[in-house]
N, C-alpha and C. Protein backbone atom coordinates (compact mmCIF):
# COMPACT_ATOMS: atom_id res chain seq x y z
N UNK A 1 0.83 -1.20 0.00
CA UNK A 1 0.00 0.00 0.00
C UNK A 1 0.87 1.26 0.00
N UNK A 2 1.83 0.97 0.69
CA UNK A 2 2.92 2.38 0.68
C UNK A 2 3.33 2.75 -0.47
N UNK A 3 4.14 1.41 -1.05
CA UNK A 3 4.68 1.67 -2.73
C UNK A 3 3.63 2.37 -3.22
N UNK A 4 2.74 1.84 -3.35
CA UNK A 4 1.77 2.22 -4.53
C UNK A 4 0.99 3.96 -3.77
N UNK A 5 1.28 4.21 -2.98
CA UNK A 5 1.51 5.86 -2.56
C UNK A 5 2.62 6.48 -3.54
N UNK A 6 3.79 5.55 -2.99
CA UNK A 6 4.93 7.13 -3.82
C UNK A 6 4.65 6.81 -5.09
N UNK A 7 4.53 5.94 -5.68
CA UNK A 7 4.07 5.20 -6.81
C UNK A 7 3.19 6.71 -7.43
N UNK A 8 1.73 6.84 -7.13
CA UNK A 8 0.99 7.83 -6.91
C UNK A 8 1.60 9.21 -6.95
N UNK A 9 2.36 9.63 -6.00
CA UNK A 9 2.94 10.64 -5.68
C UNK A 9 4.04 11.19 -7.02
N UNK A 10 4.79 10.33 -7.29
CA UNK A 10 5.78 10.18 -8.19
C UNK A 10 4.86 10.73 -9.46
N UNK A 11 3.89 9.91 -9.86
CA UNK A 11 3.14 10.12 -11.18
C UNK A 11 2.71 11.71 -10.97
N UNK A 12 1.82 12.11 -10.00
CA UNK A 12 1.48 13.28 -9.59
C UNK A 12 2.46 14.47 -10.44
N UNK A 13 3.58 14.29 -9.82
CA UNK A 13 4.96 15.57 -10.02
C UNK A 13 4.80 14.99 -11.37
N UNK A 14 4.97 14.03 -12.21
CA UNK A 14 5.29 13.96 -13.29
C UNK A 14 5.01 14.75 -14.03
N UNK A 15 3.01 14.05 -13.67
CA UNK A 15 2.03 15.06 -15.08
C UNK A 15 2.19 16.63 -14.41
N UNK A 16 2.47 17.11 -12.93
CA UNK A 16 2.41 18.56 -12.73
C UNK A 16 3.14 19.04 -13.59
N UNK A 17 4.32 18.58 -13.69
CA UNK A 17 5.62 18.90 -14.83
C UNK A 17 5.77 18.83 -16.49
N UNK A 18 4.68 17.79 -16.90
CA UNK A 18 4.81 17.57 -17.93
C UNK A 18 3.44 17.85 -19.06
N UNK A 19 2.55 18.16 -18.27
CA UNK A 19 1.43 17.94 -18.91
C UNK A 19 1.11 19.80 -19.34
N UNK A 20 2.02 20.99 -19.49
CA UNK A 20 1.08 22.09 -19.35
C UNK A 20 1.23 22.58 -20.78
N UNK A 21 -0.39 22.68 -20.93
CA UNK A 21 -0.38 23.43 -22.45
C UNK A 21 -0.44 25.25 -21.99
N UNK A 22 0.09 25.50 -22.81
CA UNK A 22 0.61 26.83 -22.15
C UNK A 22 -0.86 28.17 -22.74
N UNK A 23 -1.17 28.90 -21.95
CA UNK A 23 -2.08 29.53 -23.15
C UNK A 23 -1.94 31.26 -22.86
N UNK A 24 -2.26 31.81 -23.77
CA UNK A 24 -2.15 33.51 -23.50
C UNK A 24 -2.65 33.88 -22.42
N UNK A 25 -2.09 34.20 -21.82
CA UNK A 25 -2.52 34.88 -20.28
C UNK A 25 -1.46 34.30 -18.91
N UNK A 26 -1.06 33.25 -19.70
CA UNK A 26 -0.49 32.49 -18.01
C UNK A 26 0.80 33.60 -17.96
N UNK A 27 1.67 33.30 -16.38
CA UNK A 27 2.64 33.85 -16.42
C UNK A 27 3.79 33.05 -16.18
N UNK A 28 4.54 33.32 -16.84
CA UNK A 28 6.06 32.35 -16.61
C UNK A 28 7.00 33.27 -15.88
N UNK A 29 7.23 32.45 -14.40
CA UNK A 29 8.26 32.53 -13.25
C UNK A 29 9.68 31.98 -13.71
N UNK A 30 10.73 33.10 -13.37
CA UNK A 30 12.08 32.16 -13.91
C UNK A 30 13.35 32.81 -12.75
N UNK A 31 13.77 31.85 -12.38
CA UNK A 31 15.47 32.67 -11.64
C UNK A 31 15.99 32.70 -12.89
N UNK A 32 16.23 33.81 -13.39
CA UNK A 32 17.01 34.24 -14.73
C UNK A 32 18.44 34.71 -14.18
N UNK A 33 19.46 33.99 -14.96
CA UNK A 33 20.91 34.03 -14.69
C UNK A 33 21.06 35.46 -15.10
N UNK A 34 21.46 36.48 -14.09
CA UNK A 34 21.92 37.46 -13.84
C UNK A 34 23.13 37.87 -13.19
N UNK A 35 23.30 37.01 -12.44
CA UNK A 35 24.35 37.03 -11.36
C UNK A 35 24.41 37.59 -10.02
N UNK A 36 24.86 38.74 -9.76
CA UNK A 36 25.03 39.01 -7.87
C UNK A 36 23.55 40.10 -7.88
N UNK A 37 22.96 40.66 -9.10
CA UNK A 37 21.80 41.22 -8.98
C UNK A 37 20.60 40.74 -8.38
N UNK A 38 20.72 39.90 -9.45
CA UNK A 38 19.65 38.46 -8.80
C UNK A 38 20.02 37.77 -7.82
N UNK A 39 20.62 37.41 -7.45
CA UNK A 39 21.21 36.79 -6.25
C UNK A 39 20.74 37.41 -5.20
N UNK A 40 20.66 39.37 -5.02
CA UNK A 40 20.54 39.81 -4.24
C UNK A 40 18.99 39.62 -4.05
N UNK A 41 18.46 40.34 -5.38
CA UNK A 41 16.75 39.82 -5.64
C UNK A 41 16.11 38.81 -4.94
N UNK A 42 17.16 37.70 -5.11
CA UNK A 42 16.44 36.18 -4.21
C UNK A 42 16.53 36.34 -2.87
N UNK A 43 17.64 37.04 -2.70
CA UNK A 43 17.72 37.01 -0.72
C UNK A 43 16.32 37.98 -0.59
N UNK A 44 15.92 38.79 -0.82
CA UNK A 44 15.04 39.42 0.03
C UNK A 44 13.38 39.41 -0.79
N UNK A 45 13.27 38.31 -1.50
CA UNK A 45 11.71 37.72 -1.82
C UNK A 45 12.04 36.67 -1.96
N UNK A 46 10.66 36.13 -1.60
CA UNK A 46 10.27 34.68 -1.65
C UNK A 46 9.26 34.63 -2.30
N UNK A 47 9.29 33.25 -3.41
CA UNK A 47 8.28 33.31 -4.36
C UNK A 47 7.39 31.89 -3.72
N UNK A 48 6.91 30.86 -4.84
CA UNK A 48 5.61 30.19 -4.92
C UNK A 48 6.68 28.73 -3.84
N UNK A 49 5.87 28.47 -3.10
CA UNK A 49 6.57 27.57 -1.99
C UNK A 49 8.37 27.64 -1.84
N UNK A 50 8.64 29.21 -1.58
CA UNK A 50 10.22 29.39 -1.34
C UNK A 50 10.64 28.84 -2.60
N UNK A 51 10.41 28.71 -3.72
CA UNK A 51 10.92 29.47 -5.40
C UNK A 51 11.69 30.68 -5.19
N UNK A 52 12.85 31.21 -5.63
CA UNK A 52 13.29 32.06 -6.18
C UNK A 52 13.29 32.37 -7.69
N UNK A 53 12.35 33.63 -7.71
CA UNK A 53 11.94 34.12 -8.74
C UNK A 53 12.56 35.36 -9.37
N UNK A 54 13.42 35.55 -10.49
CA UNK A 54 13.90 37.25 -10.42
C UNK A 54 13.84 37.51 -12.02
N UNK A 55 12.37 37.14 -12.58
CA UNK A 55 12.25 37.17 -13.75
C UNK A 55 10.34 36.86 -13.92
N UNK A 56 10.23 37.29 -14.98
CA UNK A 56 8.65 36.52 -15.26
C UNK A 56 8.33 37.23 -16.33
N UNK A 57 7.18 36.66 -17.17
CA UNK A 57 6.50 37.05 -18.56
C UNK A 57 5.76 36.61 -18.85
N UNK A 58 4.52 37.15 -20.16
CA UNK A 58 3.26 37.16 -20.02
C UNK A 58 3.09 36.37 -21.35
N UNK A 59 2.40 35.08 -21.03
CA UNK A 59 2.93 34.41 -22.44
C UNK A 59 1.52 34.96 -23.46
N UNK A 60 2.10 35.00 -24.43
CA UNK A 60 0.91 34.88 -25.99
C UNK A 60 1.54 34.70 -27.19
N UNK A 61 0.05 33.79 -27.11
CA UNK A 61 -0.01 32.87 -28.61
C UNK A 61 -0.54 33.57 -29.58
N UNK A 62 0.30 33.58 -31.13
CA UNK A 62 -0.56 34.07 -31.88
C UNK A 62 -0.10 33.00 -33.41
N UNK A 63 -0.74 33.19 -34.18
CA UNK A 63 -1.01 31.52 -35.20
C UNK A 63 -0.37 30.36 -34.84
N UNK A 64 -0.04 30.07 -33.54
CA UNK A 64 0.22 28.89 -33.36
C UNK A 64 1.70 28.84 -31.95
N UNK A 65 2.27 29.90 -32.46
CA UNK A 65 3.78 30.28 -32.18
C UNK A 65 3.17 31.05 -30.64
N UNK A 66 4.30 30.59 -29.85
CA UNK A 66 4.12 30.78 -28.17
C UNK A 66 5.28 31.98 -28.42
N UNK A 67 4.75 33.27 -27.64
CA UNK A 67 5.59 34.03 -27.20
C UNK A 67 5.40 34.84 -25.86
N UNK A 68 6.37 35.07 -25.36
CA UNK A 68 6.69 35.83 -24.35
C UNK A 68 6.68 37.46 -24.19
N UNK A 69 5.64 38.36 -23.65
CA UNK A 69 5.76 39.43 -23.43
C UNK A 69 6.45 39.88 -22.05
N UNK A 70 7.45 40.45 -22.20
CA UNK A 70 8.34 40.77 -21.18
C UNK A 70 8.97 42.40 -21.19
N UNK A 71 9.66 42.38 -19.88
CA UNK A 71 10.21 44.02 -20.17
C UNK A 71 11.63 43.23 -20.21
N UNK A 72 12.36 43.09 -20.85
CA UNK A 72 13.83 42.74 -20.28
C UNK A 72 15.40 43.26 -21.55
N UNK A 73 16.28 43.33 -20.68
CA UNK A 73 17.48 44.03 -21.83
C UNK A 73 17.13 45.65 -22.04
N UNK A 74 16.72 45.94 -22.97
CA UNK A 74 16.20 47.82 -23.33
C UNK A 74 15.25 48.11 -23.13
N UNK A 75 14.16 47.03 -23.32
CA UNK A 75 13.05 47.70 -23.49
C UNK A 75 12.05 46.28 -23.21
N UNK A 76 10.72 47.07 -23.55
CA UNK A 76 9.46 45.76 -23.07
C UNK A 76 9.57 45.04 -24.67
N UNK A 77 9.54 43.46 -25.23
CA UNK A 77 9.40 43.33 -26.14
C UNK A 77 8.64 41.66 -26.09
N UNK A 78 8.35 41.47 -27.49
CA UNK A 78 8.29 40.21 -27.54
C UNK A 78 8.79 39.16 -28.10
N UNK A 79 9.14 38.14 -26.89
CA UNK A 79 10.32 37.27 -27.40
C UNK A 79 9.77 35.67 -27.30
N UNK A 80 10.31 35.16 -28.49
CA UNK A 80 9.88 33.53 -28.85
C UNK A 80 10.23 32.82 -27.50
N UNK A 81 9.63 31.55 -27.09
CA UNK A 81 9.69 30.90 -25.88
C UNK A 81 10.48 30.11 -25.80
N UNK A 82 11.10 29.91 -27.16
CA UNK A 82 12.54 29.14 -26.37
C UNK A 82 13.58 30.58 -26.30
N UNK A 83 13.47 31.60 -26.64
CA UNK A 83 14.54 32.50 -26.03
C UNK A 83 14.10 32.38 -24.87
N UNK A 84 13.19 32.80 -24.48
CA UNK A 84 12.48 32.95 -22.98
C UNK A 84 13.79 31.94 -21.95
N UNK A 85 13.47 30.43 -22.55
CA UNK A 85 13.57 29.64 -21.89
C UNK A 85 15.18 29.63 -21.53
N UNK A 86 16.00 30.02 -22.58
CA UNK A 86 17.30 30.39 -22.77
C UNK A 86 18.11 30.96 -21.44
N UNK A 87 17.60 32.35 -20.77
CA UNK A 87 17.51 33.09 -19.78
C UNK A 87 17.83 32.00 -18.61
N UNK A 88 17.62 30.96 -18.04
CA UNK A 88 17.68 29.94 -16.98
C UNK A 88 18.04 28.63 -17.27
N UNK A 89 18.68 28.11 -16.60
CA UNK A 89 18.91 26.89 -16.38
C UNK A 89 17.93 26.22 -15.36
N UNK A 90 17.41 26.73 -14.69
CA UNK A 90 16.60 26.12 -13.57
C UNK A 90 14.63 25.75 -14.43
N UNK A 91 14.61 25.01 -13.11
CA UNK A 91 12.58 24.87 -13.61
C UNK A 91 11.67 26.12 -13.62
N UNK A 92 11.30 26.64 -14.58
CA UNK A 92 10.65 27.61 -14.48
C UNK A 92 8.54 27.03 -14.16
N UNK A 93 8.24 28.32 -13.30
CA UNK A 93 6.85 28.00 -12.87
C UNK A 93 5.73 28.82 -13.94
N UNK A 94 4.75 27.96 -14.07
CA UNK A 94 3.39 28.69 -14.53
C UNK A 94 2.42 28.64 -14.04
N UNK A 95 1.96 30.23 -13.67
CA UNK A 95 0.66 30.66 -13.39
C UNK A 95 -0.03 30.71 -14.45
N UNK A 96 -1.47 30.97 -13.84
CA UNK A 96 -2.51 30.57 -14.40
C UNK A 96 -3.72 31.52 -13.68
N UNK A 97 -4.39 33.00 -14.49
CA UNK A 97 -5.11 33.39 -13.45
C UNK A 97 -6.65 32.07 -13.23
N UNK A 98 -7.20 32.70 -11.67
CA UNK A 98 -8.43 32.28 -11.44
C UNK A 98 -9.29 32.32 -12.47
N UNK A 99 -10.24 31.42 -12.58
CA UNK A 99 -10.95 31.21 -13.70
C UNK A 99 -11.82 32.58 -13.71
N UNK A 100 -12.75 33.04 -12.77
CA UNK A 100 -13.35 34.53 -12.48
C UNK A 100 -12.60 35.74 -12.97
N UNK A 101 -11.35 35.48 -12.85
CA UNK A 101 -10.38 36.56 -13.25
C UNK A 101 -10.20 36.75 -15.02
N UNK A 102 -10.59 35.40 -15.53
CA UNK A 102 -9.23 35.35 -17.16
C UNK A 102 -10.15 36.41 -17.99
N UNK A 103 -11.25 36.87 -17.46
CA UNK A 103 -12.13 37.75 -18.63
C UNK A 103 -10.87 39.13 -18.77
N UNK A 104 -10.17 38.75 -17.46
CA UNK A 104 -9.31 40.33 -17.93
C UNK A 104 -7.73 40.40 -18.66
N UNK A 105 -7.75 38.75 -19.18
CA UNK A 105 -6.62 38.71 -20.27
C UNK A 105 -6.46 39.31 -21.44
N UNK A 106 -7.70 39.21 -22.24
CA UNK A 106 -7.65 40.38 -23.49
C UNK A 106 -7.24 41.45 -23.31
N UNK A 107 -7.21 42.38 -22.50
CA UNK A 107 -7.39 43.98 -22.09
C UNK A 107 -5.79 44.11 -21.68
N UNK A 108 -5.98 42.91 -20.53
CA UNK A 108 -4.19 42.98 -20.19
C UNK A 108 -3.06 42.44 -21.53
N UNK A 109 -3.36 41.83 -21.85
CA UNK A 109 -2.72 41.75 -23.36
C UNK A 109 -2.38 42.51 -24.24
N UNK A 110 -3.07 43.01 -24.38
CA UNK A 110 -3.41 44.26 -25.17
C UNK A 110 -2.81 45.43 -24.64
N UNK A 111 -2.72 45.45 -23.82
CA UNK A 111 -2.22 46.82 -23.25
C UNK A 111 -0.84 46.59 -22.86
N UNK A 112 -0.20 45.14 -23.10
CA UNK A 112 1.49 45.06 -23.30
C UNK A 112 2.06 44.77 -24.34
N UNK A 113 1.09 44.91 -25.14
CA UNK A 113 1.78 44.61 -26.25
C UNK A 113 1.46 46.13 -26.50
N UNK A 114 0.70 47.42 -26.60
CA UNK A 114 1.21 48.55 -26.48
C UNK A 114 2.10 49.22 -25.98
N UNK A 115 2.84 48.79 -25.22
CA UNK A 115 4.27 49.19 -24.80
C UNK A 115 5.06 48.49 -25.12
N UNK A 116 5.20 47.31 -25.92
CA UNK A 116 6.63 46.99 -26.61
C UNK A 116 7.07 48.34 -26.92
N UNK A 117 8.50 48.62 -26.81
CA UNK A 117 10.02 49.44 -27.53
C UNK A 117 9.73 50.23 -26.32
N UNK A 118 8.48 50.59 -24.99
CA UNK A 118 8.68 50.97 -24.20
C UNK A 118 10.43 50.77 -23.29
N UNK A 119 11.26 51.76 -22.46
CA UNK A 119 12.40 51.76 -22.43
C UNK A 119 11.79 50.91 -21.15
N UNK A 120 13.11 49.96 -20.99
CA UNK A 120 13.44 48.87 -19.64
C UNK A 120 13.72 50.01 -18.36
N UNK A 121 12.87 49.59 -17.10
CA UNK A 121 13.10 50.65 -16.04
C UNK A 121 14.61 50.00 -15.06
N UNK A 122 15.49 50.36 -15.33
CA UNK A 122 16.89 50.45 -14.79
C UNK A 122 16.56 50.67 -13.12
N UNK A 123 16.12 51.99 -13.36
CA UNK A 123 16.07 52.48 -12.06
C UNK A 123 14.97 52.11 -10.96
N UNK A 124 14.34 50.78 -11.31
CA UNK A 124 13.45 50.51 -10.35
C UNK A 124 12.24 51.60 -9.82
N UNK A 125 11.93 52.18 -10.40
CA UNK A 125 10.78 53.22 -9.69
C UNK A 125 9.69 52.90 -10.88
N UNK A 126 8.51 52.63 -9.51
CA UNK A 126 7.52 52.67 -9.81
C UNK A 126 6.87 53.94 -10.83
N UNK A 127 5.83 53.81 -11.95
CA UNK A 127 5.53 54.59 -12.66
C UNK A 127 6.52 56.13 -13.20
N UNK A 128 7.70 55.55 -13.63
CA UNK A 128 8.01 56.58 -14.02
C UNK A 128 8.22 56.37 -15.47
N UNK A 129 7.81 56.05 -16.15
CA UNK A 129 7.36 55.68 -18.19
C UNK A 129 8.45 54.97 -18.16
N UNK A 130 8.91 53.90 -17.66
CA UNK A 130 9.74 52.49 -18.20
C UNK A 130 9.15 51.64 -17.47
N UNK A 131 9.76 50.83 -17.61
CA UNK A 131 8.82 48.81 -16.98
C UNK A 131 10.28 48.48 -16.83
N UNK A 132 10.28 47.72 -15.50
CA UNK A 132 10.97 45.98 -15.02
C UNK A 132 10.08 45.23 -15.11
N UNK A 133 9.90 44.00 -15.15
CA UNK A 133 9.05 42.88 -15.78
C UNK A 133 7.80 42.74 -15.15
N UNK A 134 8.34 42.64 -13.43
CA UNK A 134 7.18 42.74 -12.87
C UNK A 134 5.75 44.42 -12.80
N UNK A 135 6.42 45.03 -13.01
CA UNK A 135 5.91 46.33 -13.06
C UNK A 135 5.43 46.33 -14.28
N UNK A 136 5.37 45.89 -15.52
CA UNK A 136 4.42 46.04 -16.61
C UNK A 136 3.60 44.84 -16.26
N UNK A 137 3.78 43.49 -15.52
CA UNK A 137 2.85 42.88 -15.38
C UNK A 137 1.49 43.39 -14.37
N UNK A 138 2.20 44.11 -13.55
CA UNK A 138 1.43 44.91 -12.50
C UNK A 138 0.48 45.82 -13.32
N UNK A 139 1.20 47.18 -13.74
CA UNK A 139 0.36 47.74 -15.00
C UNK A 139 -0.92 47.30 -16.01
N UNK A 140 -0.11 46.03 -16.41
CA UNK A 140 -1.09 45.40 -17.41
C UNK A 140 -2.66 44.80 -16.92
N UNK A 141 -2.93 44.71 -15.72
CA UNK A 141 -3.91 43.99 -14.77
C UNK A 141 -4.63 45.04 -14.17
N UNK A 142 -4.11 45.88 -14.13
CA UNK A 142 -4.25 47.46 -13.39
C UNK A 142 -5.29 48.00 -14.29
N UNK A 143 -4.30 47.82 -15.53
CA UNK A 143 -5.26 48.77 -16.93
C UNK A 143 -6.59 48.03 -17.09
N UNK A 144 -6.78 46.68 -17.18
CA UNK A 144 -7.39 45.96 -17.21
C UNK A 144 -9.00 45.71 -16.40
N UNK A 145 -8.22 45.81 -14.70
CA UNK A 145 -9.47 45.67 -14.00
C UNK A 145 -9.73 46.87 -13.18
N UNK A 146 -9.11 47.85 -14.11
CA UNK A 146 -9.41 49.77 -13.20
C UNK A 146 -8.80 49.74 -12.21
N UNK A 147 -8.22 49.21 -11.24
CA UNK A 147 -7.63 49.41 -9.69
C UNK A 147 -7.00 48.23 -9.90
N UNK A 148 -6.26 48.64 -8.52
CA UNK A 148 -4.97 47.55 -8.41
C UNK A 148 -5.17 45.88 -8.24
N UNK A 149 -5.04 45.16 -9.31
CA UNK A 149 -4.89 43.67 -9.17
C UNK A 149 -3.91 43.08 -8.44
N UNK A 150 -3.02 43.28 -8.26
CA UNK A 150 -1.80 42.48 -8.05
C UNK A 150 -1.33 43.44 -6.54
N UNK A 151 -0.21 43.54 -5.92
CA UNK A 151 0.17 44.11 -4.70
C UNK A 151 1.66 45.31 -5.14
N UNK A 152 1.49 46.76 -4.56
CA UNK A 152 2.48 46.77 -4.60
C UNK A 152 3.00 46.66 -2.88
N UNK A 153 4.73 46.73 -2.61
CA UNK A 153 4.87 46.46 -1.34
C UNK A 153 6.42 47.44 -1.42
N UNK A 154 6.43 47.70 -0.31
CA UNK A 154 7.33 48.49 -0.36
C UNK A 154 9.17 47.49 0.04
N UNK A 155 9.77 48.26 -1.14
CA UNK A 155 11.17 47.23 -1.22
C UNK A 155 12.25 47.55 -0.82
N UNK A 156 13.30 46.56 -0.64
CA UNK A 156 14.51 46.76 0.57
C UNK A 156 15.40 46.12 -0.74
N UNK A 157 16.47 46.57 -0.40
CA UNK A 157 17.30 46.85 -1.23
C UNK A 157 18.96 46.32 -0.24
N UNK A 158 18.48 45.76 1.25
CA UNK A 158 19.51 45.62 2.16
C UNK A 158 19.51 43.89 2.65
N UNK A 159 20.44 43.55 3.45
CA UNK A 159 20.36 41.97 3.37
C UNK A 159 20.01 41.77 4.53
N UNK A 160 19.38 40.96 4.49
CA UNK A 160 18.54 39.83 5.56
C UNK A 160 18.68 40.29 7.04
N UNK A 161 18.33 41.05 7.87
CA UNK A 161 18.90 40.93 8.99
C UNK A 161 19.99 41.75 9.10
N UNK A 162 19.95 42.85 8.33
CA UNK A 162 21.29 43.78 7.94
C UNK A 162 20.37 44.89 7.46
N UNK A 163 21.43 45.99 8.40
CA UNK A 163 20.73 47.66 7.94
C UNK A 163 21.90 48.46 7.25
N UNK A 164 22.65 47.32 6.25
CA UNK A 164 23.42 47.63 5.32
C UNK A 164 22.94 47.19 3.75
N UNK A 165 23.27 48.28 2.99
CA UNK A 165 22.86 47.65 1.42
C UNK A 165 23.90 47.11 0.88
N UNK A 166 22.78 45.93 -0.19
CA UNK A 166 24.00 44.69 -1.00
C UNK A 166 24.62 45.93 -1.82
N UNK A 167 26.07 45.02 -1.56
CA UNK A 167 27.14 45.85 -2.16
C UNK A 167 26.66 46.17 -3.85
N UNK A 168 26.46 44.88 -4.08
CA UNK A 168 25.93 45.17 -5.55
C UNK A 168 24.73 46.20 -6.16
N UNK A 169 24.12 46.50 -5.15
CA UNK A 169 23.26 47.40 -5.54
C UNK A 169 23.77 49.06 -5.31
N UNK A 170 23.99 48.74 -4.02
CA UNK A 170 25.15 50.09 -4.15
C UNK A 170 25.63 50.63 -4.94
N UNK A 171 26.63 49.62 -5.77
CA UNK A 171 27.47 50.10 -7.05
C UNK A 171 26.46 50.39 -8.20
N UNK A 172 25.33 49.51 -8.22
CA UNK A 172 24.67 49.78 -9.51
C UNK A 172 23.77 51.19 -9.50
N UNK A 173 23.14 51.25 -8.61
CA UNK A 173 23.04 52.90 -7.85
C UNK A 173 23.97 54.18 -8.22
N UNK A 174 25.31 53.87 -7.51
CA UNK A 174 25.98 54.63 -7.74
C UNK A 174 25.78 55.11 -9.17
N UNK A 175 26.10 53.91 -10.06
CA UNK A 175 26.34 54.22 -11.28
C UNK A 175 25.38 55.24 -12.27
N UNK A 176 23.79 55.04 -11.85
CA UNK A 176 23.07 55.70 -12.08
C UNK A 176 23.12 56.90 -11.49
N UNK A 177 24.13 57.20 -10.90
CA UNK A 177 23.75 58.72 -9.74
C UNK A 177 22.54 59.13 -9.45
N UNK A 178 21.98 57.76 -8.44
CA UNK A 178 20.80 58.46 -7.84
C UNK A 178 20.93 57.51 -6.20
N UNK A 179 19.79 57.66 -5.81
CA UNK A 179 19.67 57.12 -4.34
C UNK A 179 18.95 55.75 -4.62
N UNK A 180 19.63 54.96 -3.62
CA UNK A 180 18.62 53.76 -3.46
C UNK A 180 17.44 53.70 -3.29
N UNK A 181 16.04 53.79 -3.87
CA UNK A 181 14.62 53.76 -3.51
C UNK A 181 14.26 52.91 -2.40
N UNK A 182 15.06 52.47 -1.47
CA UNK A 182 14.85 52.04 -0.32
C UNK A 182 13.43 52.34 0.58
N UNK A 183 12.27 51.28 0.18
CA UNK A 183 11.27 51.57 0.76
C UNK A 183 9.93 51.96 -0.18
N UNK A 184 10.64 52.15 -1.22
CA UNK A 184 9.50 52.95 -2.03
C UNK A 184 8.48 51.38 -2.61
N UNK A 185 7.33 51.92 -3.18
CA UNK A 185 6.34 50.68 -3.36
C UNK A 185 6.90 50.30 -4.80
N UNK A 186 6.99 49.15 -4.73
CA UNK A 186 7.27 48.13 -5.95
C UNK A 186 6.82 46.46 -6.36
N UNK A 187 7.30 46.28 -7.01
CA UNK A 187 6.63 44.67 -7.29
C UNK A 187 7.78 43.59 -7.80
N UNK A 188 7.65 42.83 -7.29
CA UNK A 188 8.79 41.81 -7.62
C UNK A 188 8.12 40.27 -8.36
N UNK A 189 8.80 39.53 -9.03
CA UNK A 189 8.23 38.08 -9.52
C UNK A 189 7.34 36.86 -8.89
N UNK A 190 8.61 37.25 -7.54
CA UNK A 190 8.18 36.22 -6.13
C UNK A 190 6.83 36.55 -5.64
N UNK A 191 6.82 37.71 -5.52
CA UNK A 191 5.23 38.78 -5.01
C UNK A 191 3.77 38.21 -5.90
N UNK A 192 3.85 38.12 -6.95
CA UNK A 192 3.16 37.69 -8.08
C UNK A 192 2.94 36.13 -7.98
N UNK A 193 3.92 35.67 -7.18
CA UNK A 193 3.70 34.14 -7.85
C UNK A 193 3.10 33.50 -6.69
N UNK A 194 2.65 34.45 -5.95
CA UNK A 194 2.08 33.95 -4.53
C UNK A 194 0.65 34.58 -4.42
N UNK A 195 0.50 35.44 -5.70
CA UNK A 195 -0.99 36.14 -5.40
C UNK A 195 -1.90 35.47 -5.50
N UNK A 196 -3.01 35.48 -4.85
CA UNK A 196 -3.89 34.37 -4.41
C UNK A 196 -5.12 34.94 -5.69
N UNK A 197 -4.51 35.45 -6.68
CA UNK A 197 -5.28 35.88 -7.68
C UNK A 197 -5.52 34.66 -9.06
N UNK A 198 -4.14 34.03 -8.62
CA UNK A 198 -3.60 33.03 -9.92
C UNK A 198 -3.12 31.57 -8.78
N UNK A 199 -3.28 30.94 -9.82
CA UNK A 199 -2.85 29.27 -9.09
C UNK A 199 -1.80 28.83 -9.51
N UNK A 200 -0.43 28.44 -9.39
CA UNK A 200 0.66 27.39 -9.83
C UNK A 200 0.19 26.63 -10.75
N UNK A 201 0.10 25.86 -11.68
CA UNK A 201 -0.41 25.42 -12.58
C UNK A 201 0.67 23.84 -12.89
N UNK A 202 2.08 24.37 -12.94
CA UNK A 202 3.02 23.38 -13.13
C UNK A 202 4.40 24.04 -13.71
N UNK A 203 5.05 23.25 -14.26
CA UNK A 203 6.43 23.56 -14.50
C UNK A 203 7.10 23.73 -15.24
N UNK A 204 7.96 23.90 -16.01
CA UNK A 204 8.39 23.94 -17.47
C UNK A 204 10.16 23.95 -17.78
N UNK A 205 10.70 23.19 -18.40
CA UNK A 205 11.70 22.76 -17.97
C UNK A 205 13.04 23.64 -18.74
């Protein structure tokens, strides 16, 4: 009786992993190889059961061909899903909004794919006419259902248990000559992949 539990269990993860047809609207979660940026990103969010998330995009299909709407590199654009997939070595996650919710995929769609060549937001601040990934996904749901869908929360920029900032952000700061937005409201991947708006769906390799 036990075997035939993990037996069970085993099959379970399989099809979670193997079975997802992907469709316009879901969102794809990714630790995207960045290096000490992301790294820092992961120390201070936690995504869908302690996932580290420091990436995500809004998939759509159009004659057949799966693509990815994202803000990433210069600007917001849209990129084929095996580039997508390119970005990580790790398992990437897919959401899936609530079924009550998907009436507001058209609208949100639509309204990111009007900001493709929009410029990539460097500087992390909320609404100032560029997008980081999560912030046009935020936007896009926003435009969609008139008020705020998703959460913003206000972000730390310092490590765990430390009222010092990651060095790496520091420097990247610096470089911009401005101040750390330490605190200010923002949105991250991890934040998203826990909203009780959308369900985990499965995995994608």
């Amino acid at each position: 009786m036990r075997f035939r539990f993990f037996i069970f269990i085993f099959i379970s993860q399989l099809c979670f992993s193997q079975n997802i047809k992907l469709k316009t609207g879901d969102i794809i979660f990714q630790s995207m190889n960045c290096g000490p940026l992301c790294d820092a990103i992961n120390q201070v969010t936690e995504g869908y059961k302690g996932n580290d998330f420091s990436h995500l995009g809004l998939v759509y299909i159009k004659n057949d061909s799966i693509y990815i709407i994202e803000a990433a590199g210069k600007a917001v654009q849209l990129t084929p899903i095996e580039k997508f997939k390119s970005y990580t070595n790790e398992t990437m996650f897919v959401g899936r909004l609530k079924r009550k919710h998907r009436k507001l995929i058209p609208e949100a769609i639509a309204f990111s794919l009007k900001q493709i060549g929009t410029p990539y937001d460097d500087a992390y601040l909320y609404n100032n006419g560029s997008y980081y990934c999560s912030e046009l996904i935020y936007d896009a749901f926003l435009d969609a259902y008139g008020k705020p869908f998703f959460e913003l929360q206000p972000m730390t920029f310092k490590a765990p248990n430390s009222n010092e900032f990651f060095k790496v952000w520091k420097e990247y700061y610096d470089k911009l000559k401005m101040e750390i937005p330490e605190g200010q409201l923002g949105c991250n991947p991890g934040g998203i992949s826990t909203s009780n708006k959308l369900k985990i769906i499965g995995t994608l390799d």
